[in-house]
PDB file of N, CA and C in Angstrom:
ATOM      1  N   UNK A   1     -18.234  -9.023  11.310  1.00  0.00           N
ATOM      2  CA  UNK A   1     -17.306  -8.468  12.278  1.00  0.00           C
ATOM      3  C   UNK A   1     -17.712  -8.921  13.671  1.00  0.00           C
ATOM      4  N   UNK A   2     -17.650 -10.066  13.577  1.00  0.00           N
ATOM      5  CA  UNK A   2     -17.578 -10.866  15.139  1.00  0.00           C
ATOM      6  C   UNK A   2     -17.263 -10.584  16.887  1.00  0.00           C
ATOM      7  N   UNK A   3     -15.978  -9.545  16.325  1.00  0.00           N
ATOM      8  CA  UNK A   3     -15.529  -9.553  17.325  1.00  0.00           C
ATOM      9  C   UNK A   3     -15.428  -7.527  18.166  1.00  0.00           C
ATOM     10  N   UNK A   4     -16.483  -7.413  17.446  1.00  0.00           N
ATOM     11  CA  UNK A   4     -16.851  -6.215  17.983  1.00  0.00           C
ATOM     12  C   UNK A   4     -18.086  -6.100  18.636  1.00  0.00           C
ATOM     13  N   UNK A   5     -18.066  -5.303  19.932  1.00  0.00           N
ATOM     14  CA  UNK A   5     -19.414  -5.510  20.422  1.00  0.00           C
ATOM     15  C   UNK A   5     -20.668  -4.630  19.959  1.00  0.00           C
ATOM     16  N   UNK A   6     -21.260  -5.172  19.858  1.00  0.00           N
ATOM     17  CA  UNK A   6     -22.801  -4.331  19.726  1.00  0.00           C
ATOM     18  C   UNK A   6     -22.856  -3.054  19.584  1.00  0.00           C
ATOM     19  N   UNK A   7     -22.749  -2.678  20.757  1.00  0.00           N
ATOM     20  CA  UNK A   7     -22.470  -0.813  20.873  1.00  0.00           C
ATOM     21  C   UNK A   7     -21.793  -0.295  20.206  1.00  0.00           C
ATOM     22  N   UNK A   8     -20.642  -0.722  20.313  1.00  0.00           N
ATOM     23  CA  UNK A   8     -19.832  -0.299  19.694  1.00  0.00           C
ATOM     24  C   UNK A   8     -19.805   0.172  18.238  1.00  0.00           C
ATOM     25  N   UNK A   9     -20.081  -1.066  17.682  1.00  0.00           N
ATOM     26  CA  UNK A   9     -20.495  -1.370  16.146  1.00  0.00           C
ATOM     27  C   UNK A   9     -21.929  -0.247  15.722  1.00  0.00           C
ATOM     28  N   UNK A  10     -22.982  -0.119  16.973  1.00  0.00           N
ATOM     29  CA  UNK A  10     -23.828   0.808  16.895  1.00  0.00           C
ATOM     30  C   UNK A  10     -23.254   1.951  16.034  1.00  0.00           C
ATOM     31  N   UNK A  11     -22.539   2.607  17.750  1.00  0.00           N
ATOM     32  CA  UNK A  11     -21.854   3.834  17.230  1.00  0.00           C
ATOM     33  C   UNK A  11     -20.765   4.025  16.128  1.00  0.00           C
ATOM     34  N   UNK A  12     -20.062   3.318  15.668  1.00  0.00           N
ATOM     35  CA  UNK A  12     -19.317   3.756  14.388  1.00  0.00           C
ATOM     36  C   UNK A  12     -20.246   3.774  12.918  1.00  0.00           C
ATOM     37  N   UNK A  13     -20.926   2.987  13.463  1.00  0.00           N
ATOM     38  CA  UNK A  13     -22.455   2.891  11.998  1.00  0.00           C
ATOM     39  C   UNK A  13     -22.438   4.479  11.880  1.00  0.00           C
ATOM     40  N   UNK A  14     -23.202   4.603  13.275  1.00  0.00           N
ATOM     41  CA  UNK A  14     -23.943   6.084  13.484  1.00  0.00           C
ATOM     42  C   UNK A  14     -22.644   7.363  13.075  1.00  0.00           C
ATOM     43  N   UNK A  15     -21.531   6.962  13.380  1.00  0.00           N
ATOM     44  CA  UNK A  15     -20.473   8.118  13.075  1.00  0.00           C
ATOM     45  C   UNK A  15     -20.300   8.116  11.670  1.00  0.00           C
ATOM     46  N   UNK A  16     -20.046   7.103  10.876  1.00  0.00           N
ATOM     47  CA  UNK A  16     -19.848   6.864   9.211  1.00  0.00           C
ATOM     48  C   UNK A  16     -21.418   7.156   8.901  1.00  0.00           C
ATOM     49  N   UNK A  17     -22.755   7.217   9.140  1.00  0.00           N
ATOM     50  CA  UNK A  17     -23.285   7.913   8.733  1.00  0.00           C
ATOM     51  C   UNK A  17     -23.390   9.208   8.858  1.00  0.00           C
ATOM     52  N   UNK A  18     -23.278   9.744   9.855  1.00  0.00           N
ATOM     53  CA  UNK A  18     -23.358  11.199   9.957  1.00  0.00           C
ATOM     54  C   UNK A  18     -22.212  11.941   9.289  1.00  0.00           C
ATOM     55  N   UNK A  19     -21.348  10.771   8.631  1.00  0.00           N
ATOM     56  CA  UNK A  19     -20.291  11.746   7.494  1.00  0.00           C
ATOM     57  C   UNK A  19     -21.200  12.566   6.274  1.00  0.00           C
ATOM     58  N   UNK A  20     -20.682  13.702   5.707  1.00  0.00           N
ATOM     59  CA  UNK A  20     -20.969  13.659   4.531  1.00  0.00           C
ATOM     60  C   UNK A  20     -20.284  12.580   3.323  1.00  0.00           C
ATOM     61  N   UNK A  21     -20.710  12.532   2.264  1.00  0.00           N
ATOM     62  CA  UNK A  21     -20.406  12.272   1.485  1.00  0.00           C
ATOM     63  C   UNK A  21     -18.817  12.406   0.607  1.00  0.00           C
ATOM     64  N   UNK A  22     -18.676  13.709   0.918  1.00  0.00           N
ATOM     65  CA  UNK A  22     -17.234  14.135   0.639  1.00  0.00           C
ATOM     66  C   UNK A  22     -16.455  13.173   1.590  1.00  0.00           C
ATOM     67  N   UNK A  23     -16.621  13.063   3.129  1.00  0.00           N
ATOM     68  CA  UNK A  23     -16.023  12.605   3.810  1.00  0.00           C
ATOM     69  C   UNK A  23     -15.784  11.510   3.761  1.00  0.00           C
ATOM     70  N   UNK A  24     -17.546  10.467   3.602  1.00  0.00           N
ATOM     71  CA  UNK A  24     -17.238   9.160   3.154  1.00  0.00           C
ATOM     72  C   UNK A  24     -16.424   8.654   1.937  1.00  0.00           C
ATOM     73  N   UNK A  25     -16.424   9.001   0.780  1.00  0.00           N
ATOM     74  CA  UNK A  25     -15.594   9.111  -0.149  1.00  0.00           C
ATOM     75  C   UNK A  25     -14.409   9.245   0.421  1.00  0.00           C
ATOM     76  N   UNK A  26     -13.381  10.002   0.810  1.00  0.00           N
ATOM     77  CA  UNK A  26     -12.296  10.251   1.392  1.00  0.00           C
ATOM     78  C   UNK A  26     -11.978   9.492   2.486  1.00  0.00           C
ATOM     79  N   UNK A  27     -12.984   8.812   3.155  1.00  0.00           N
ATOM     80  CA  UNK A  27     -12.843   7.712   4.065  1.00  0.00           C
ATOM     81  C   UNK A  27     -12.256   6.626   3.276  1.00  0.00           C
ATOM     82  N   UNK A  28     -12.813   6.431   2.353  1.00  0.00           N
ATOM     83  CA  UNK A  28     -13.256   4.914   1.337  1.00  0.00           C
ATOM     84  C   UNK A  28     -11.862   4.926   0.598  1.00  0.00           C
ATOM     85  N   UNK A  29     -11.367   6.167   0.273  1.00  0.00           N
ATOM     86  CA  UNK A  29      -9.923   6.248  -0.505  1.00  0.00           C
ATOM     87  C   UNK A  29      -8.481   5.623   0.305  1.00  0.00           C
ATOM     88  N   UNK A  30      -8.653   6.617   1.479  1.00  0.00           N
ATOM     89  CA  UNK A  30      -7.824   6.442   2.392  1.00  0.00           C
ATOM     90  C   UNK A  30      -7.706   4.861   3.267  1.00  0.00           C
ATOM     91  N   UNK A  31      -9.155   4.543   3.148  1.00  0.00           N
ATOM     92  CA  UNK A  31      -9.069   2.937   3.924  1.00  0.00           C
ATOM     93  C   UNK A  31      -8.709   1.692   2.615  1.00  0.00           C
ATOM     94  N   UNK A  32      -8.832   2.374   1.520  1.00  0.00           N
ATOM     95  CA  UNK A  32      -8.105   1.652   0.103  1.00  0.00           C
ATOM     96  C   UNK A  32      -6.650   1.438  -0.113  1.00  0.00           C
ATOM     97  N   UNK A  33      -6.183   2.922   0.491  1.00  0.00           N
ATOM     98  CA  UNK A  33      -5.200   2.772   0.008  1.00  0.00           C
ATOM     99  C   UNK A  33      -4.250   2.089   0.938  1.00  0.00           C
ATOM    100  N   UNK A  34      -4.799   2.336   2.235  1.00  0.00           N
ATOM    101  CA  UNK A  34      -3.573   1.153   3.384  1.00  0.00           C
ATOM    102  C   UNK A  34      -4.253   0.100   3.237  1.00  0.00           C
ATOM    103  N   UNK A  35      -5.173  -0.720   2.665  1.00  0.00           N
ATOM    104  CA  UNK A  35      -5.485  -1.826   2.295  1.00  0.00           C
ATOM    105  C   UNK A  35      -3.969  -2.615   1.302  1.00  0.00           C
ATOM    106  N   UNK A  36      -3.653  -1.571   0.317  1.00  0.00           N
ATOM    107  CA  UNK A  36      -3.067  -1.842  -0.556  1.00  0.00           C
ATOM    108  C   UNK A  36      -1.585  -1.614   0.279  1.00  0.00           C
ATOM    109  N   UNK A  37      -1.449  -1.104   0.957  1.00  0.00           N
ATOM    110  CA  UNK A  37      -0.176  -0.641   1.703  1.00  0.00           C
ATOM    111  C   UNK A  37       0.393  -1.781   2.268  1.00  0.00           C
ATOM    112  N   UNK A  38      -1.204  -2.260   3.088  1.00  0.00           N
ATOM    113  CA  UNK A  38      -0.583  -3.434   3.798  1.00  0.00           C
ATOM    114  C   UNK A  38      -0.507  -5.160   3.213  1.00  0.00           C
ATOM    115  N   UNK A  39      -1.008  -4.854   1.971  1.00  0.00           N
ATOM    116  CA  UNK A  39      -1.174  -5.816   1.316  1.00  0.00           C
ATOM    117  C   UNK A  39       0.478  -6.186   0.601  1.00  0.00           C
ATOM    118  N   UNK A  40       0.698  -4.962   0.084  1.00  0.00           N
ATOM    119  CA  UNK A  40       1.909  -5.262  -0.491  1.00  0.00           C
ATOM    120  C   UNK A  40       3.515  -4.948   0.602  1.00  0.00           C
ATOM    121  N   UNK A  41       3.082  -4.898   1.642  1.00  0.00           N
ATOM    122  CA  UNK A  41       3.678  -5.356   2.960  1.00  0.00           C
ATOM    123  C   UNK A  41       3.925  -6.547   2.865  1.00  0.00           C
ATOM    124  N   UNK A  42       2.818  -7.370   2.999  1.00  0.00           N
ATOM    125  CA  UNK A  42       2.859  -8.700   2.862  1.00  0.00           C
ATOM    126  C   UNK A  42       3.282  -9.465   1.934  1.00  0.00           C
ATOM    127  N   UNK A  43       3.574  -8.868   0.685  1.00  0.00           N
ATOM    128  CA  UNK A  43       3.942  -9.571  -0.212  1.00  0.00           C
ATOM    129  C   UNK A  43       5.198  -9.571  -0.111  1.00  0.00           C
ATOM    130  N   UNK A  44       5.943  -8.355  -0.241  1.00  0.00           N
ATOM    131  CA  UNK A  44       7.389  -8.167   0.236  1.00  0.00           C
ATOM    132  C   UNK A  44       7.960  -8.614   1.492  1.00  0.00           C
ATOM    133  N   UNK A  45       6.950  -9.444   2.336  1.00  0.00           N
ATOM    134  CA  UNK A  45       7.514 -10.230   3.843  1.00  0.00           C
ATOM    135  C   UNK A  45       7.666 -11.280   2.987  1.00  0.00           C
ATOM    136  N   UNK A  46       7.050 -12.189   2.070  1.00  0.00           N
ATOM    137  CA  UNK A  46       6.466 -13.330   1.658  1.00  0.00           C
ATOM    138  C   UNK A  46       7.502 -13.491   1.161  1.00  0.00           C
ATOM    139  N   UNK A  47       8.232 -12.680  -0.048  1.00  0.00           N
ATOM    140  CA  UNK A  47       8.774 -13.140  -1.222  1.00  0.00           C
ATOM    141  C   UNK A  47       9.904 -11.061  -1.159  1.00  0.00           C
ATOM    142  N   UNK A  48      10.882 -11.301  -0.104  1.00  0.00           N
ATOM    143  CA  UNK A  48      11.782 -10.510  -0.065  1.00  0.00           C
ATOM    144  C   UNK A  48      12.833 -10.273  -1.032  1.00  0.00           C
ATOM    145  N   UNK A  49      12.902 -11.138  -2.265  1.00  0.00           N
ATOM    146  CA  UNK A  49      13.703 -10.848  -3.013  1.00  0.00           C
ATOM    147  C   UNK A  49      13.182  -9.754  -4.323  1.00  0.00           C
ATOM    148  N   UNK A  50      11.415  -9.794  -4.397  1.00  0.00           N
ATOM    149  CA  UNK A  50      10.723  -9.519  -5.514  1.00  0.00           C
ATOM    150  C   UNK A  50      11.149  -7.485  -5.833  1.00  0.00           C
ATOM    151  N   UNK A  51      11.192  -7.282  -7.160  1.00  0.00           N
ATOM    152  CA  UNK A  51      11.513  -5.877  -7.541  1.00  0.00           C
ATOM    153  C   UNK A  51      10.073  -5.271  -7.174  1.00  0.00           C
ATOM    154  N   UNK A  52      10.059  -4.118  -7.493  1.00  0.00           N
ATOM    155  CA  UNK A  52       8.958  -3.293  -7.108  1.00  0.00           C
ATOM    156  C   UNK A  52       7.953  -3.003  -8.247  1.00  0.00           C
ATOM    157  N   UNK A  53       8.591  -3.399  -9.745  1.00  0.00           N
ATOM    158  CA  UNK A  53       7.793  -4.546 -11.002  1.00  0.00           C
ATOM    159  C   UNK A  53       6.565  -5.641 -10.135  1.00  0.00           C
ATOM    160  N   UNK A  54       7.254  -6.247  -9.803  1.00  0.00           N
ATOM    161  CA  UNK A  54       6.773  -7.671  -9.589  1.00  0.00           C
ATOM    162  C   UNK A  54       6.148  -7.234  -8.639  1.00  0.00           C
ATOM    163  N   UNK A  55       6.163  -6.742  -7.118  1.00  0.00           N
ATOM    164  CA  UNK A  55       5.615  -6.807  -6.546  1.00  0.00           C
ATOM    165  C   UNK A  55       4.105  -6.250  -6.610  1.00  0.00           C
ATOM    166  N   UNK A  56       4.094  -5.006  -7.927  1.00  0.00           N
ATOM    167  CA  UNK A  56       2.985  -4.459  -7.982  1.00  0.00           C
ATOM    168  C   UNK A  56       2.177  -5.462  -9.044  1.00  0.00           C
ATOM    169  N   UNK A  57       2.915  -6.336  -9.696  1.00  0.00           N
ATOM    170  CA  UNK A  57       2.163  -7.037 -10.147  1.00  0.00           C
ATOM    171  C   UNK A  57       1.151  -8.024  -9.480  1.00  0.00           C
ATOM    172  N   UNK A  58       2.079  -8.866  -8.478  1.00  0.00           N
ATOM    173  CA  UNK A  58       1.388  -9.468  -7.760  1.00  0.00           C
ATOM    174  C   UNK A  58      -0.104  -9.022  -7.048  1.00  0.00           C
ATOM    175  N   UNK A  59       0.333  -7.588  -6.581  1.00  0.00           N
ATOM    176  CA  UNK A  59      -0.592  -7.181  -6.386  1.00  0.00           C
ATOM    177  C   UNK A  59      -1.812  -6.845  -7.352  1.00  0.00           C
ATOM    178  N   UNK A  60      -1.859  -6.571  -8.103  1.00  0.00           N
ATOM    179  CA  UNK A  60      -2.411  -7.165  -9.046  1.00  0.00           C
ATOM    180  C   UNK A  60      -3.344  -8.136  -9.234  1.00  0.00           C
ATOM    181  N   UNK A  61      -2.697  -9.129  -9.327  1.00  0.00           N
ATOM    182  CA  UNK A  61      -3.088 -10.800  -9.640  1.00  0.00           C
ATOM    183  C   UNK A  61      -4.034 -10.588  -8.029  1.00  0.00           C
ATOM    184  N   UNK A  62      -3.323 -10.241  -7.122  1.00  0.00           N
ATOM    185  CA  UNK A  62      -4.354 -10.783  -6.090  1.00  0.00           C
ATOM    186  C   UNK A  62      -5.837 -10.252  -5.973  1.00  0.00           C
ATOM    187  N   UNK A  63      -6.272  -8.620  -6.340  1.00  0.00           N
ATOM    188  CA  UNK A  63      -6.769  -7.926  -6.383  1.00  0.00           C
ATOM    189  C   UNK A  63      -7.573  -8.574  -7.581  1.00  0.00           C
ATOM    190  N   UNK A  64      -7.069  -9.021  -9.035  1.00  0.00           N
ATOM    191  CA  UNK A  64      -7.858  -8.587 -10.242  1.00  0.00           C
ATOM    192  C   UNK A  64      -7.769  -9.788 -10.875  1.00  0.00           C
ATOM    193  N   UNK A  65      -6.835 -10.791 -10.507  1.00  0.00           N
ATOM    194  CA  UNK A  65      -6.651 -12.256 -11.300  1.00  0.00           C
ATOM    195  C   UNK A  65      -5.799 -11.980 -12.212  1.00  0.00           C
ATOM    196  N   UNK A  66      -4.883 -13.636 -12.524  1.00  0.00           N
ATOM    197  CA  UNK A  66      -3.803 -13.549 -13.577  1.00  0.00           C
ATOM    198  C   UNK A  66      -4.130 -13.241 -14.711  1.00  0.00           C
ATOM    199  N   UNK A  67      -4.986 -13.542 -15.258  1.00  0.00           N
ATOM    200  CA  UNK A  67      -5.209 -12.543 -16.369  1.00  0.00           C
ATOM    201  C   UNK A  67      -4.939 -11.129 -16.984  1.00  0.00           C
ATOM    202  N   UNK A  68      -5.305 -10.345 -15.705  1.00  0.00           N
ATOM    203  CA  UNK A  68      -4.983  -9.092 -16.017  1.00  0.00           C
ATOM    204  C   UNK A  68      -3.568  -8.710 -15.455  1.00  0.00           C
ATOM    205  N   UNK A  69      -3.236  -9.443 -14.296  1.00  0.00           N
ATOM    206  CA  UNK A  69      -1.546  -9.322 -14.009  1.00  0.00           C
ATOM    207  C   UNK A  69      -1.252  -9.843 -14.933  1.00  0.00           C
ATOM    208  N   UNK A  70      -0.966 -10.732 -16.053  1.00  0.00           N
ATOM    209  CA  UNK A  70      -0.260 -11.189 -17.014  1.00  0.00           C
ATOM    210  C   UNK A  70      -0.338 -10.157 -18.342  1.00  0.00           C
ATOM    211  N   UNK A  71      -1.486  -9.236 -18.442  1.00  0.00           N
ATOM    212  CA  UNK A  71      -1.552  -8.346 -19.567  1.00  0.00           C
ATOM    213  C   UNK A  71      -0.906  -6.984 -19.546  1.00  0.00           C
ATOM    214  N   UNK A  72      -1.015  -6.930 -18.033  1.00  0.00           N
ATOM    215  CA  UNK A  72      -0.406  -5.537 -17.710  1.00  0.00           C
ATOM    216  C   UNK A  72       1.194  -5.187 -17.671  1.00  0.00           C
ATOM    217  N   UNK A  73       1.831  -4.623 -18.824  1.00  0.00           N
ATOM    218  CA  UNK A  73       2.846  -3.936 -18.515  1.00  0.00           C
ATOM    219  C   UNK A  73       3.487  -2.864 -17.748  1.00  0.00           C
ATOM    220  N   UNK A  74       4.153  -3.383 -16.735  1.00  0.00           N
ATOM    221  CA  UNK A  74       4.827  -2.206 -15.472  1.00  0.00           C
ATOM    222  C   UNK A  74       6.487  -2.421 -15.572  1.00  0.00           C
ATOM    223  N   UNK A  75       7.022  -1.492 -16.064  1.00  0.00           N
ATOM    224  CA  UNK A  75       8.144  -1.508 -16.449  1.00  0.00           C
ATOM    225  C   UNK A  75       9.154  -1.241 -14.650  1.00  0.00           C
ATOM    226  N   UNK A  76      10.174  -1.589 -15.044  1.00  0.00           N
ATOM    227  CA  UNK A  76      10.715  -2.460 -13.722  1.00  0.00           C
ATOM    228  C   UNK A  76      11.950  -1.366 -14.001  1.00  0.00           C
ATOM    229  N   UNK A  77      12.334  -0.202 -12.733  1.00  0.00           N
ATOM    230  CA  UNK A  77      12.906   1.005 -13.039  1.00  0.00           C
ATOM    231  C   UNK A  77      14.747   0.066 -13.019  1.00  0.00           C
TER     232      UNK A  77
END
């Protein structure tokens, strides 16, 4: 993370440690899940025609490899 300064980077260390555990966990969920939010943002900018099947597939494939997007059945409402 390059482009953060020193201090800065200090203090958020020091704040994500002084979480508990419950918190970090619940940090870790919540920064997962707009990972995935914004991921499949992007996919649906990319490829605007794709169903909401496909798109979670893709997501998928990007996350886990074609392999397992190709095994996984997600039925397409």
């Amino acid at each position: 993370m390059g482009d953060t300064h020193p201090d800065v980077r200090a203090r958020q260390v020091a704040a994500w440690r002084a979480l508990s555990p419950t918190a970090r966990a619940a940090l870790a969920v919540e920064l997962t899940e707009v990972v995935g939010a914004l991921a499949e943002q992007g996919i649906r900018h990319d490829e605007p025609g794709l169903s909401d099947a496909k798109v979670r597939r893709e997501l998928i494939r990007r996350r886990y490899g074609s392999a397992l997007a190709e095994a996984v059945v997600i039925p397409d409402p």
